[in-house]
PDB file of N, CA and C in Angstrom:
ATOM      1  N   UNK A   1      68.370 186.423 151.579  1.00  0.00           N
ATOM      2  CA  UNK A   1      67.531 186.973 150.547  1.00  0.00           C
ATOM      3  C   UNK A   1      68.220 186.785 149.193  1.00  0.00           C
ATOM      4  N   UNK A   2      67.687 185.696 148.204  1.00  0.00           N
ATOM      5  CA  UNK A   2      68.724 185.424 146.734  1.00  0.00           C
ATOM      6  C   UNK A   2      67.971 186.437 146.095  1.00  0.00           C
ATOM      7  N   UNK A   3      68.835 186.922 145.733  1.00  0.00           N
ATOM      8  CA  UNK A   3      68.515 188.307 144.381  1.00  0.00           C
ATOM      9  C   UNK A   3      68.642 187.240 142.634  1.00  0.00           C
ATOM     10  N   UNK A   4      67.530 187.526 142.329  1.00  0.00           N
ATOM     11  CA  UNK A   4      67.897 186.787 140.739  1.00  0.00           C
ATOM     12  C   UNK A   4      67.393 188.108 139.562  1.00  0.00           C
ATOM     13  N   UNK A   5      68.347 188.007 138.492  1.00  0.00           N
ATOM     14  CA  UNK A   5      67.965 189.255 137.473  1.00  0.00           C
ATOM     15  C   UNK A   5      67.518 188.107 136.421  1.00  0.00           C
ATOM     16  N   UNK A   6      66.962 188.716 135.307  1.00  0.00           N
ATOM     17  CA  UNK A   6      66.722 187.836 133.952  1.00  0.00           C
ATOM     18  C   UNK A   6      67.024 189.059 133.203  1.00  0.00           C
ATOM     19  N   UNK A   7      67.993 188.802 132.388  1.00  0.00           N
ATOM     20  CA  UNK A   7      68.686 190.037 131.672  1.00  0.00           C
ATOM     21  C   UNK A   7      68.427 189.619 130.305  1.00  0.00           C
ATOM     22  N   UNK A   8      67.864 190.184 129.458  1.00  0.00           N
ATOM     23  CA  UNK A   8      67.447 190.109 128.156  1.00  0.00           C
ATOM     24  C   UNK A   8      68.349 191.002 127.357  1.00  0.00           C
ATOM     25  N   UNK A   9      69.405 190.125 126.922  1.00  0.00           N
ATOM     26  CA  UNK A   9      70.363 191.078 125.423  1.00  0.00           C
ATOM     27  C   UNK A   9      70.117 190.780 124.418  1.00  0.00           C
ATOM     28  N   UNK A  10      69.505 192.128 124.016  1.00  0.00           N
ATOM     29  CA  UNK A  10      69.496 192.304 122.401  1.00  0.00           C
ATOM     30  C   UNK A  10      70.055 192.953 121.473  1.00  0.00           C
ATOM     31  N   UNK A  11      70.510 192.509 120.095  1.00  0.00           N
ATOM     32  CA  UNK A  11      71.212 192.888 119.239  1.00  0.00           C
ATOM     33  C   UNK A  11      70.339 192.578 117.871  1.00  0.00           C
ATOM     34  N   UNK A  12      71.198 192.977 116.912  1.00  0.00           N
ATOM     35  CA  UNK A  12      71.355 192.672 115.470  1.00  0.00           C
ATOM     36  C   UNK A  12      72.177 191.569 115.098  1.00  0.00           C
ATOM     37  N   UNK A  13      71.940 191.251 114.156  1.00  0.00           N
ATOM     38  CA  UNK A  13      72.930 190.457 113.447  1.00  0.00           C
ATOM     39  C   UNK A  13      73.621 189.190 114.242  1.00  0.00           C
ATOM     40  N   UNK A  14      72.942 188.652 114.939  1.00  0.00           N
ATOM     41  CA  UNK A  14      73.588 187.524 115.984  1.00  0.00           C
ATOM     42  C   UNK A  14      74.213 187.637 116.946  1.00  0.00           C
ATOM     43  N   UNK A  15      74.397 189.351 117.193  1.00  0.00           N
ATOM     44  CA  UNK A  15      75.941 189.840 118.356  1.00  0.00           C
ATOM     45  C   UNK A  15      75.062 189.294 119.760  1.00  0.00           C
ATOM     46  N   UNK A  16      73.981 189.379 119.968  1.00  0.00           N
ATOM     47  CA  UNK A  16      74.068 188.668 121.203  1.00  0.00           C
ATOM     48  C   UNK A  16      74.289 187.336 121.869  1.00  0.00           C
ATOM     49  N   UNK A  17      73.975 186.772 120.869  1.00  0.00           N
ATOM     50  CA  UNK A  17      74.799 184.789 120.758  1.00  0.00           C
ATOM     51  C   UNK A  17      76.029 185.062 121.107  1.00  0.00           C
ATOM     52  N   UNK A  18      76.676 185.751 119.963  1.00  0.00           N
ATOM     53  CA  UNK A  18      78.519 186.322 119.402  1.00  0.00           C
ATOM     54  C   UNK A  18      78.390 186.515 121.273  1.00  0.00           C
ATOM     55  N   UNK A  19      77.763 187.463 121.960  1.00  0.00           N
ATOM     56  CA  UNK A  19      78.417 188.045 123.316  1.00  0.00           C
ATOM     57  C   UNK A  19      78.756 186.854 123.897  1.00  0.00           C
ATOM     58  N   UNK A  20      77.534 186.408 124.513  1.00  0.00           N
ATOM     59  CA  UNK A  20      77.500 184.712 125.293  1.00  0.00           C
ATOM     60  C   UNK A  20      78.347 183.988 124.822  1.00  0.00           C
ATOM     61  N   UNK A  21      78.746 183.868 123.509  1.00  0.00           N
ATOM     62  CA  UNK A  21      79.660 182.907 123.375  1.00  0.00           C
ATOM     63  C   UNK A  21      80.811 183.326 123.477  1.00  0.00           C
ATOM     64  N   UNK A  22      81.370 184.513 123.708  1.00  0.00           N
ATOM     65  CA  UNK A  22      82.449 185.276 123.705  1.00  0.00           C
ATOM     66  C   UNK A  22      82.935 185.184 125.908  1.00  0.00           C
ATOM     67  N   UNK A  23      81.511 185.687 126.187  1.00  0.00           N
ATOM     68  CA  UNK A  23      81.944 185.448 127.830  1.00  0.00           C
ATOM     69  C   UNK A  23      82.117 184.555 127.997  1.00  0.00           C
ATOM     70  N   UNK A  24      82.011 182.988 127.459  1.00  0.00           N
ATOM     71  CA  UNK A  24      82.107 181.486 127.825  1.00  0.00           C
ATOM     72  C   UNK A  24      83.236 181.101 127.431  1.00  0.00           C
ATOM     73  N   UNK A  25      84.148 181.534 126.467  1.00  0.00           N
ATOM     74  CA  UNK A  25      84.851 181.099 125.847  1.00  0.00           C
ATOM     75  C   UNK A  25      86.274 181.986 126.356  1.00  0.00           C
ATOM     76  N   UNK A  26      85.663 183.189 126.862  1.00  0.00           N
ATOM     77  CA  UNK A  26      86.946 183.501 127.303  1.00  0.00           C
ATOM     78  C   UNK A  26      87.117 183.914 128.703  1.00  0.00           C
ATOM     79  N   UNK A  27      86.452 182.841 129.836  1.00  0.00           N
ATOM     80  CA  UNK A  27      86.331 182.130 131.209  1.00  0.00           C
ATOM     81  C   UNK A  27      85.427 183.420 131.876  1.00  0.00           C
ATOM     82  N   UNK A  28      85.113 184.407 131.262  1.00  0.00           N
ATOM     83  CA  UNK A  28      84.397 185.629 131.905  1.00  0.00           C
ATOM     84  C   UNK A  28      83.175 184.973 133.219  1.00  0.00           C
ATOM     85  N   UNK A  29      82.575 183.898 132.377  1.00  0.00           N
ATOM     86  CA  UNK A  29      81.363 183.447 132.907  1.00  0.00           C
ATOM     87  C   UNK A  29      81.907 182.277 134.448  1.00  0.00           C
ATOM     88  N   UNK A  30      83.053 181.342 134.038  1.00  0.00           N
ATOM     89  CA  UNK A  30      83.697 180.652 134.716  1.00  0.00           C
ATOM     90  C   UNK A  30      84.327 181.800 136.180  1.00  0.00           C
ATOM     91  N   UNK A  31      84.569 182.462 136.203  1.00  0.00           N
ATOM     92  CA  UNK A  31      84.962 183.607 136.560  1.00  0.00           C
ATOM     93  C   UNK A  31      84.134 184.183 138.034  1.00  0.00           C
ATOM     94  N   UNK A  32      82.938 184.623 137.131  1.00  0.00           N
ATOM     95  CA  UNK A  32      81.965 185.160 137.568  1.00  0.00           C
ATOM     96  C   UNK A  32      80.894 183.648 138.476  1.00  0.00           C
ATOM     97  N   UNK A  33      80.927 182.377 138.159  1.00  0.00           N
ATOM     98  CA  UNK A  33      80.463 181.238 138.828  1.00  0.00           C
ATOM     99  C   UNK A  33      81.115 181.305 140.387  1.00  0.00           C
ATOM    100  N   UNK A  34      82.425 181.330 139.820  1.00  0.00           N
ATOM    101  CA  UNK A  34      83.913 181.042 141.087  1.00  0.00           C
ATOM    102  C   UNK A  34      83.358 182.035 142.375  1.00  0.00           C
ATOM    103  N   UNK A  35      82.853 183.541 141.879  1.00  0.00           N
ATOM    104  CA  UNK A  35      82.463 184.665 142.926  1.00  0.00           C
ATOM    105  C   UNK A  35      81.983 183.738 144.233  1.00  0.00           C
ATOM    106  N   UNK A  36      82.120 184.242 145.208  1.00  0.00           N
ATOM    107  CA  UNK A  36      81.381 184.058 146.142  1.00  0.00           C
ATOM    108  C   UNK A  36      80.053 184.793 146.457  1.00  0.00           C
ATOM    109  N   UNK A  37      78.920 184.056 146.423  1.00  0.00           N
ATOM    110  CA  UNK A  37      77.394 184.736 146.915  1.00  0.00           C
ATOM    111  C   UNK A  37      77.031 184.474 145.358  1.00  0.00           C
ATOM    112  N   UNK A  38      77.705 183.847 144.325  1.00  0.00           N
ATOM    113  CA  UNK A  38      77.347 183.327 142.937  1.00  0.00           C
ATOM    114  C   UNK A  38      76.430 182.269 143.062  1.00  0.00           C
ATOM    115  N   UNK A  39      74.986 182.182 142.702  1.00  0.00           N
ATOM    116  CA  UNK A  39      74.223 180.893 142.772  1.00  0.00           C
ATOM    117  C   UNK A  39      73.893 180.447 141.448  1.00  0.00           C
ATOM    118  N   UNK A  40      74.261 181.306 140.226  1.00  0.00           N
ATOM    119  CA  UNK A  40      73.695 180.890 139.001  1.00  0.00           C
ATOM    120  C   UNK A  40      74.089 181.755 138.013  1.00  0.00           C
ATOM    121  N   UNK A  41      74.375 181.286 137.313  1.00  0.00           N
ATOM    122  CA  UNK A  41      74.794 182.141 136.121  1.00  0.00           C
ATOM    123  C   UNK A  41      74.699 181.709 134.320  1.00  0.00           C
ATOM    124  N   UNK A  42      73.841 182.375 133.778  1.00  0.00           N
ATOM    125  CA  UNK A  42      73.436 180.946 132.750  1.00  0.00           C
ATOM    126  C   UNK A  42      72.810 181.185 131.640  1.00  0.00           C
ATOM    127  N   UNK A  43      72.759 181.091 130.237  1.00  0.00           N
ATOM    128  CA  UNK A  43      72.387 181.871 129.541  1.00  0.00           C
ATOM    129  C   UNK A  43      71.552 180.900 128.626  1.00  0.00           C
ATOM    130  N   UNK A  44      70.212 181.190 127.930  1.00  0.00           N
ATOM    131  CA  UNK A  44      69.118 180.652 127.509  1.00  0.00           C
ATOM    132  C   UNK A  44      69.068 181.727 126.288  1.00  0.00           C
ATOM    133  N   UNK A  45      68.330 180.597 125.044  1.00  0.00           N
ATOM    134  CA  UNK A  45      68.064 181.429 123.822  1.00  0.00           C
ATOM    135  C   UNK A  45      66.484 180.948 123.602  1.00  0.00           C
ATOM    136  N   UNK A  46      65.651 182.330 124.028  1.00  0.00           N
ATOM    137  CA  UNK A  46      64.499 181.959 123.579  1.00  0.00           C
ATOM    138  C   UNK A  46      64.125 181.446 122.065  1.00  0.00           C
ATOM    139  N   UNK A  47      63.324 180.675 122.011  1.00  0.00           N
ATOM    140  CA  UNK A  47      62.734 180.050 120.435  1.00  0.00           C
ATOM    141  C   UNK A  47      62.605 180.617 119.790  1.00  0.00           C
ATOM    142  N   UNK A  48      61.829 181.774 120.156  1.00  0.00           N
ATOM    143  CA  UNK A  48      60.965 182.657 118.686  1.00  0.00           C
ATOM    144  C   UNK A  48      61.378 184.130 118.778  1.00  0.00           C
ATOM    145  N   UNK A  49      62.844 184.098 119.092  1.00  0.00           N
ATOM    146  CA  UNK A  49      63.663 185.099 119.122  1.00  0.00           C
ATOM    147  C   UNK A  49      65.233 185.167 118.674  1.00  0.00           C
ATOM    148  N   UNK A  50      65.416 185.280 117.554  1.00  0.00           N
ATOM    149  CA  UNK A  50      67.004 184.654 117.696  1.00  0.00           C
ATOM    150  C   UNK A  50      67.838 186.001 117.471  1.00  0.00           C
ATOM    151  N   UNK A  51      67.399 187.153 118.001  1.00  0.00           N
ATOM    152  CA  UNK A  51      68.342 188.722 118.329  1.00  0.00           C
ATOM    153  C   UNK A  51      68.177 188.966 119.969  1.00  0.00           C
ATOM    154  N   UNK A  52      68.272 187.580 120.768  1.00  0.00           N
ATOM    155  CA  UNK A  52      67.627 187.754 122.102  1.00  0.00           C
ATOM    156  C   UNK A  52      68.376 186.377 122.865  1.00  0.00           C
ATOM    157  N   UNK A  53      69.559 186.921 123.792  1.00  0.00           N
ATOM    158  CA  UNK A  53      69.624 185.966 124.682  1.00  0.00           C
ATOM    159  C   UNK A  53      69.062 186.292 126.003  1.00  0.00           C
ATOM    160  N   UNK A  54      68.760 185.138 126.940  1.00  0.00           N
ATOM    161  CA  UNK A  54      68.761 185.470 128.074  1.00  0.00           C
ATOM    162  C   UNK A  54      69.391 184.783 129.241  1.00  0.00           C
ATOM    163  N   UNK A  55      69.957 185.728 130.327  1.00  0.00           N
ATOM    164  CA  UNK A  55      71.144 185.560 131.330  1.00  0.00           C
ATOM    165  C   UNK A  55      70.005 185.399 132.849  1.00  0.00           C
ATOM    166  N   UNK A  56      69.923 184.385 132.971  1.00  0.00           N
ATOM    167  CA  UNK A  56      69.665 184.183 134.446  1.00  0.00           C
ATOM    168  C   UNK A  56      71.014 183.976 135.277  1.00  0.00           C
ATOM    169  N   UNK A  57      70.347 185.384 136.068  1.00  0.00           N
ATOM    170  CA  UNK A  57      71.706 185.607 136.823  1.00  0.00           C
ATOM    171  C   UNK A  57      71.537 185.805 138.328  1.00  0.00           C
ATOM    172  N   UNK A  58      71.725 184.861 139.506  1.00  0.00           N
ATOM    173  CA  UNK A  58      71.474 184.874 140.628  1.00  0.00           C
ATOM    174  C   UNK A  58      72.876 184.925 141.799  1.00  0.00           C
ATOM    175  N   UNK A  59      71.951 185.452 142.876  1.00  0.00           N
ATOM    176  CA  UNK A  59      73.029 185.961 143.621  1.00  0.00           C
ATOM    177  C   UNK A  59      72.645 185.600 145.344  1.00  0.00           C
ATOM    178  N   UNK A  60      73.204 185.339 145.923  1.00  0.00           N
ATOM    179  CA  UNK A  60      73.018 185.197 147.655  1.00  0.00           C
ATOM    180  C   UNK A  60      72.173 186.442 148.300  1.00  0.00           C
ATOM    181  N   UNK A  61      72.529 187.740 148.426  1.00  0.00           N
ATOM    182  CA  UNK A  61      72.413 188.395 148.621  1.00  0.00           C
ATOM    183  C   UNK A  61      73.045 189.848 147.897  1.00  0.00           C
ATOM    184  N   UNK A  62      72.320 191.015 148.296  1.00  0.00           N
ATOM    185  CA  UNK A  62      72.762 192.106 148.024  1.00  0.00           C
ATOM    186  C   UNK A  62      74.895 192.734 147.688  1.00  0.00           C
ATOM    187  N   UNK A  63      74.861 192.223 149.610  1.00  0.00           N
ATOM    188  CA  UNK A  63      76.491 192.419 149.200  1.00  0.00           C
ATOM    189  C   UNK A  63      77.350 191.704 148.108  1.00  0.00           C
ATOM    190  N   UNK A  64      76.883 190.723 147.859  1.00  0.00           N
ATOM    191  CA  UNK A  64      77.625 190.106 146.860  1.00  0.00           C
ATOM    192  C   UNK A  64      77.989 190.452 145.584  1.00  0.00           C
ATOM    193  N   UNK A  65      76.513 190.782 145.496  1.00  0.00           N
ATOM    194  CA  UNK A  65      76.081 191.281 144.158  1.00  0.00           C
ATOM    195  C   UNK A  65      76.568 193.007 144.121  1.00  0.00           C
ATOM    196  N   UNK A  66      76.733 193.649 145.202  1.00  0.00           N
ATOM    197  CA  UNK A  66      77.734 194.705 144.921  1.00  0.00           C
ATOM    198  C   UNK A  66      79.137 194.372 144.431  1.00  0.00           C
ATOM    199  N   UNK A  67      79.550 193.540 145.264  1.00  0.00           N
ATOM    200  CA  UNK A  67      80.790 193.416 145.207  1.00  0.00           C
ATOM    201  C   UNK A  67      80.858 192.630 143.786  1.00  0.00           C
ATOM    202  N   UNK A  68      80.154 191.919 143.247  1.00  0.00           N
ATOM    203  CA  UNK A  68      80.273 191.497 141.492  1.00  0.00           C
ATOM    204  C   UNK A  68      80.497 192.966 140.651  1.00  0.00           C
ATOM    205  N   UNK A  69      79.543 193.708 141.196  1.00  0.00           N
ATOM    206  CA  UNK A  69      79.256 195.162 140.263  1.00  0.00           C
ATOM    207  C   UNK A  69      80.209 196.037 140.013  1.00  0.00           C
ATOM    208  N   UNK A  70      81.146 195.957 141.384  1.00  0.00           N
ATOM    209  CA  UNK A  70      82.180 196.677 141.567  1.00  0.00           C
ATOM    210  C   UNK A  70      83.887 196.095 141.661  1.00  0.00           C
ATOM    211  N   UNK A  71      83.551 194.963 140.539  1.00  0.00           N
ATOM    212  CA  UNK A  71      84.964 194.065 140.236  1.00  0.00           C
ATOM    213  C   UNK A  71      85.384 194.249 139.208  1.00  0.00           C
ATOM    214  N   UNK A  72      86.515 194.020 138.497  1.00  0.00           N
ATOM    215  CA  UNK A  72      87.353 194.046 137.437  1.00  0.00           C
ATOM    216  C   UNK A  72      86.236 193.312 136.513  1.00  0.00           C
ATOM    217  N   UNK A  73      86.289 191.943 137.038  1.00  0.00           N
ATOM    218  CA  UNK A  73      85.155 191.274 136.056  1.00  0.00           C
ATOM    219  C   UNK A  73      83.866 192.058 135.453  1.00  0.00           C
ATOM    220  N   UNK A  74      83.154 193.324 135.937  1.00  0.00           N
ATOM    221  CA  UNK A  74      82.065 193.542 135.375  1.00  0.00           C
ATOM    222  C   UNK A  74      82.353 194.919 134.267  1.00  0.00           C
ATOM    223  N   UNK A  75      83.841 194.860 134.239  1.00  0.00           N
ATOM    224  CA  UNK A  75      84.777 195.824 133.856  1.00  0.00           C
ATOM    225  C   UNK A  75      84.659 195.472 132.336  1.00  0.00           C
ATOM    226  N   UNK A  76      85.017 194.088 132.200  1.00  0.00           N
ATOM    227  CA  UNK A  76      85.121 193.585 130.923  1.00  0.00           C
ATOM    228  C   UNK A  76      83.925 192.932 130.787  1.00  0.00           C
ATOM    229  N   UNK A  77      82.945 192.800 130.995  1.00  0.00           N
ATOM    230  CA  UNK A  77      81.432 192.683 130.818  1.00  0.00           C
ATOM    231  C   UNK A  77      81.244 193.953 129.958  1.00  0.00           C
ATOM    232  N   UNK A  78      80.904 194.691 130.583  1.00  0.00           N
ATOM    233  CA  UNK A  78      80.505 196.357 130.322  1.00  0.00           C
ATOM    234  C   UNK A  78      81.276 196.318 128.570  1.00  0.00           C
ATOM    235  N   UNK A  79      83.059 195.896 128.504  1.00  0.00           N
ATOM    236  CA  UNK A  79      83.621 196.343 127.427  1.00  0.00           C
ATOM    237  C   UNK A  79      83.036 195.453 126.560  1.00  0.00           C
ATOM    238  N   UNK A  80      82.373 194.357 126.387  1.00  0.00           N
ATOM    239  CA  UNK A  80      81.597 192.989 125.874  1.00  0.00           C
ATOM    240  C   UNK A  80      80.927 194.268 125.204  1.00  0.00           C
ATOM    241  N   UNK A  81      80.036 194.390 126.066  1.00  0.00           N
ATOM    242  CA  UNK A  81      78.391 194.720 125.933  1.00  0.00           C
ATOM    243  C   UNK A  81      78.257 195.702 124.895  1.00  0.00           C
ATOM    244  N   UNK A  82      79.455 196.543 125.043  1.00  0.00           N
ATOM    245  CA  UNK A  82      79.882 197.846 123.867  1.00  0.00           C
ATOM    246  C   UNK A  82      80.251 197.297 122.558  1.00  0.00           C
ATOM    247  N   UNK A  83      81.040 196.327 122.407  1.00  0.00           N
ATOM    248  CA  UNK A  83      81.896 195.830 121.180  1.00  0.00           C
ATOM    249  C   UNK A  83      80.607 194.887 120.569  1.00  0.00           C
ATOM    250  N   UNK A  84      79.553 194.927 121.473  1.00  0.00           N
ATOM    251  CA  UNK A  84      78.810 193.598 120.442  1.00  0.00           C
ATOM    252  C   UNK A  84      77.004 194.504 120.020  1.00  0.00           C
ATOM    253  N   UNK A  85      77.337 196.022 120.807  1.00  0.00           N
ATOM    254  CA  UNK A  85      76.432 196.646 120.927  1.00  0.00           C
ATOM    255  C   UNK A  85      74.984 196.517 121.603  1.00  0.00           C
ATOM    256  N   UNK A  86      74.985 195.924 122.533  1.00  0.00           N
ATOM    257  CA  UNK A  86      73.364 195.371 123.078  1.00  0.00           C
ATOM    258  C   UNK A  86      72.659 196.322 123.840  1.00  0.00           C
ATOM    259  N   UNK A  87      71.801 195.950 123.999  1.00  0.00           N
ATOM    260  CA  UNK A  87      70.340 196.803 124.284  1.00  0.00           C
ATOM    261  C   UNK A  87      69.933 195.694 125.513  1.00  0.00           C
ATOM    262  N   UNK A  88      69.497 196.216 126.835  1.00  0.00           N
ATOM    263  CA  UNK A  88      69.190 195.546 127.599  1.00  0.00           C
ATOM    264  C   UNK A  88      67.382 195.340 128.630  1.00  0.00           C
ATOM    265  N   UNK A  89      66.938 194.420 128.593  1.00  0.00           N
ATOM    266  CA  UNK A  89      65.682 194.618 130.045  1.00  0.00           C
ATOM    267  C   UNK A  89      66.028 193.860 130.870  1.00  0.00           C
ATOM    268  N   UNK A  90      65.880 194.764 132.277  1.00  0.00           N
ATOM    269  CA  UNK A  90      66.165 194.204 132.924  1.00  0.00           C
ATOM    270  C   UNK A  90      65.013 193.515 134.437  1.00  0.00           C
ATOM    271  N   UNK A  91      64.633 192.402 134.599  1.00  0.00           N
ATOM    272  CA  UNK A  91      63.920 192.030 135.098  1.00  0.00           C
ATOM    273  C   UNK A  91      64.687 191.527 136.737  1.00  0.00           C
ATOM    274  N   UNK A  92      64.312 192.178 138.049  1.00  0.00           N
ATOM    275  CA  UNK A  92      64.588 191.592 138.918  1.00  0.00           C
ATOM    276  C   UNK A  92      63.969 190.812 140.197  1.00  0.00           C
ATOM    277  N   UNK A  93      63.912 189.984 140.692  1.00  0.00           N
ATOM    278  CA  UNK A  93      63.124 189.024 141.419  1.00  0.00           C
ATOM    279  C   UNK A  93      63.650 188.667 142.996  1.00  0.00           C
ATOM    280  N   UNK A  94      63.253 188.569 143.553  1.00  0.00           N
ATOM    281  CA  UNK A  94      63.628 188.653 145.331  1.00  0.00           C
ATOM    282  C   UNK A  94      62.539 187.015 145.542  1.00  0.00           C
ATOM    283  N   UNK A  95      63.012 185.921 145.981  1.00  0.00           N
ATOM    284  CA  UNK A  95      63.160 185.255 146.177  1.00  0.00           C
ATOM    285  C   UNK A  95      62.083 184.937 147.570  1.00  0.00           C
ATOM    286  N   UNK A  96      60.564 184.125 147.309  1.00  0.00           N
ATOM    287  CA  UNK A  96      59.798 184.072 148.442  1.00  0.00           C
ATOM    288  C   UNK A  96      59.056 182.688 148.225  1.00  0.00           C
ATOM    289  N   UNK A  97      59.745 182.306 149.663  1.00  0.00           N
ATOM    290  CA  UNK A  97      59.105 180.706 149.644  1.00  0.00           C
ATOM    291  C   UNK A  97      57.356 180.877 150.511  1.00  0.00           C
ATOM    292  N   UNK A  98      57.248 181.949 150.959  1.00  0.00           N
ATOM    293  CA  UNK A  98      55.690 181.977 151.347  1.00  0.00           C
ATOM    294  C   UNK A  98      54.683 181.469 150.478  1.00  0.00           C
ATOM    295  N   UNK A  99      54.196 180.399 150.839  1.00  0.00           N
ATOM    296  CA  UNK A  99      52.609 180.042 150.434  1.00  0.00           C
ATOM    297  C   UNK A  99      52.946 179.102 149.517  1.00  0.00           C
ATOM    298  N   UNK A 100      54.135 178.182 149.460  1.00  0.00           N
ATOM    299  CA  UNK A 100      54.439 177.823 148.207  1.00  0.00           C
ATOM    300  C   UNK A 100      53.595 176.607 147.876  1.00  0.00           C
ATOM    301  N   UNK A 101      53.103 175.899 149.150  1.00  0.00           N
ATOM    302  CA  UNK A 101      51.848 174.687 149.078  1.00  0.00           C
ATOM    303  C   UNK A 101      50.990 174.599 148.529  1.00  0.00           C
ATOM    304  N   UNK A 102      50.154 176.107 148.176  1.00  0.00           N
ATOM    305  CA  UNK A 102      49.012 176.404 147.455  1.00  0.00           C
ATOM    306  C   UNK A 102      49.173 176.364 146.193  1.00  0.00           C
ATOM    307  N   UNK A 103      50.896 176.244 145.539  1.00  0.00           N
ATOM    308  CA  UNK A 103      51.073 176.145 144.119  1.00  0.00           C
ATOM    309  C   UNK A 103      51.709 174.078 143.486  1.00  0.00           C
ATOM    310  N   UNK A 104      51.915 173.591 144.566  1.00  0.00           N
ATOM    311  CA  UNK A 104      52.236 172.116 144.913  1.00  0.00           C
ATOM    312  C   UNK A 104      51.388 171.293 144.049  1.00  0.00           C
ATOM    313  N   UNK A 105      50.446 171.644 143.621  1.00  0.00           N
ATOM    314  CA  UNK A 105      49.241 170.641 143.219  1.00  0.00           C
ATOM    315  C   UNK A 105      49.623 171.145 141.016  1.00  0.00           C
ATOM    316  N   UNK A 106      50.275 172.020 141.167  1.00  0.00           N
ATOM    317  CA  UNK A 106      50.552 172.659 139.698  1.00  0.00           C
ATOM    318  C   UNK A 106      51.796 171.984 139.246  1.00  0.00           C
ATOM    319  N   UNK A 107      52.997 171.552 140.362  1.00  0.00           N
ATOM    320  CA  UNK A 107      54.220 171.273 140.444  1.00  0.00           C
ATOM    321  C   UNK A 107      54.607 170.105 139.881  1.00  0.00           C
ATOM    322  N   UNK A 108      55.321 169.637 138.770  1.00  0.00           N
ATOM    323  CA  UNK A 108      55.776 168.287 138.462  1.00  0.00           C
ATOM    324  C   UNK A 108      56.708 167.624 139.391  1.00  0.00           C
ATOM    325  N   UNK A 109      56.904 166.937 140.550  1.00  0.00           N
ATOM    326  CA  UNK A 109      58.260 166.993 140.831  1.00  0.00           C
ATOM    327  C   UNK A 109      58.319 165.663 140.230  1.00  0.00           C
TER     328      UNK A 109
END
């Protein structure tokens, strides 16, 4: 069962770019890839938003994703999130290949 979040950080003044570029730069994100039950980790700047990143963030399963929650690494996430001040939504998604044929004809591959 892949667990995927879409985490929307928002700030003022650019601090949510400033965050993302702050977890990339100082291996937080490299880090957090390495985890085991890590399938994705990845950060997108919508167009017509520039106080708004977003973190697609996927996971194998549940345990994993505890065990991310409850690591040193989400330790200094958390201290990020304070120093750059963000505001969060959080969107989560459970992963279902049922019926996916009926959407095939919509699909570019």
């Amino acid at each position: 069962m892949n667990i995927t979040f879409n985490i929307y950080y928002q700030s003022e003044n650019g601090n949510a770019k400033k965050f993302a570029e702050e977890m990339i730069s100082s291996g937080i994100v490299d880090e957090i890839r390495s985890k085991k039950g890590n399938l994705r980790y990845e950060y997108f700047i919508p167009l017509n938003d520039d106080s708004t990143i977003l973190l697609i963030d996927s996971w194998e399963n549940q345990e994993a994703l505890d065990a991310h929650h409850n690591s040193d690494t989400m330790k200094k996430i958390a201290e990020l999130r304070d120093k750059y001040n963000l505001h969060m939504i959080v969107e989560k998604y459970i992963k279902d290949d049922t019926n996916m044929e009926s959407n095939d004809k919509f699909i570019r591959k």
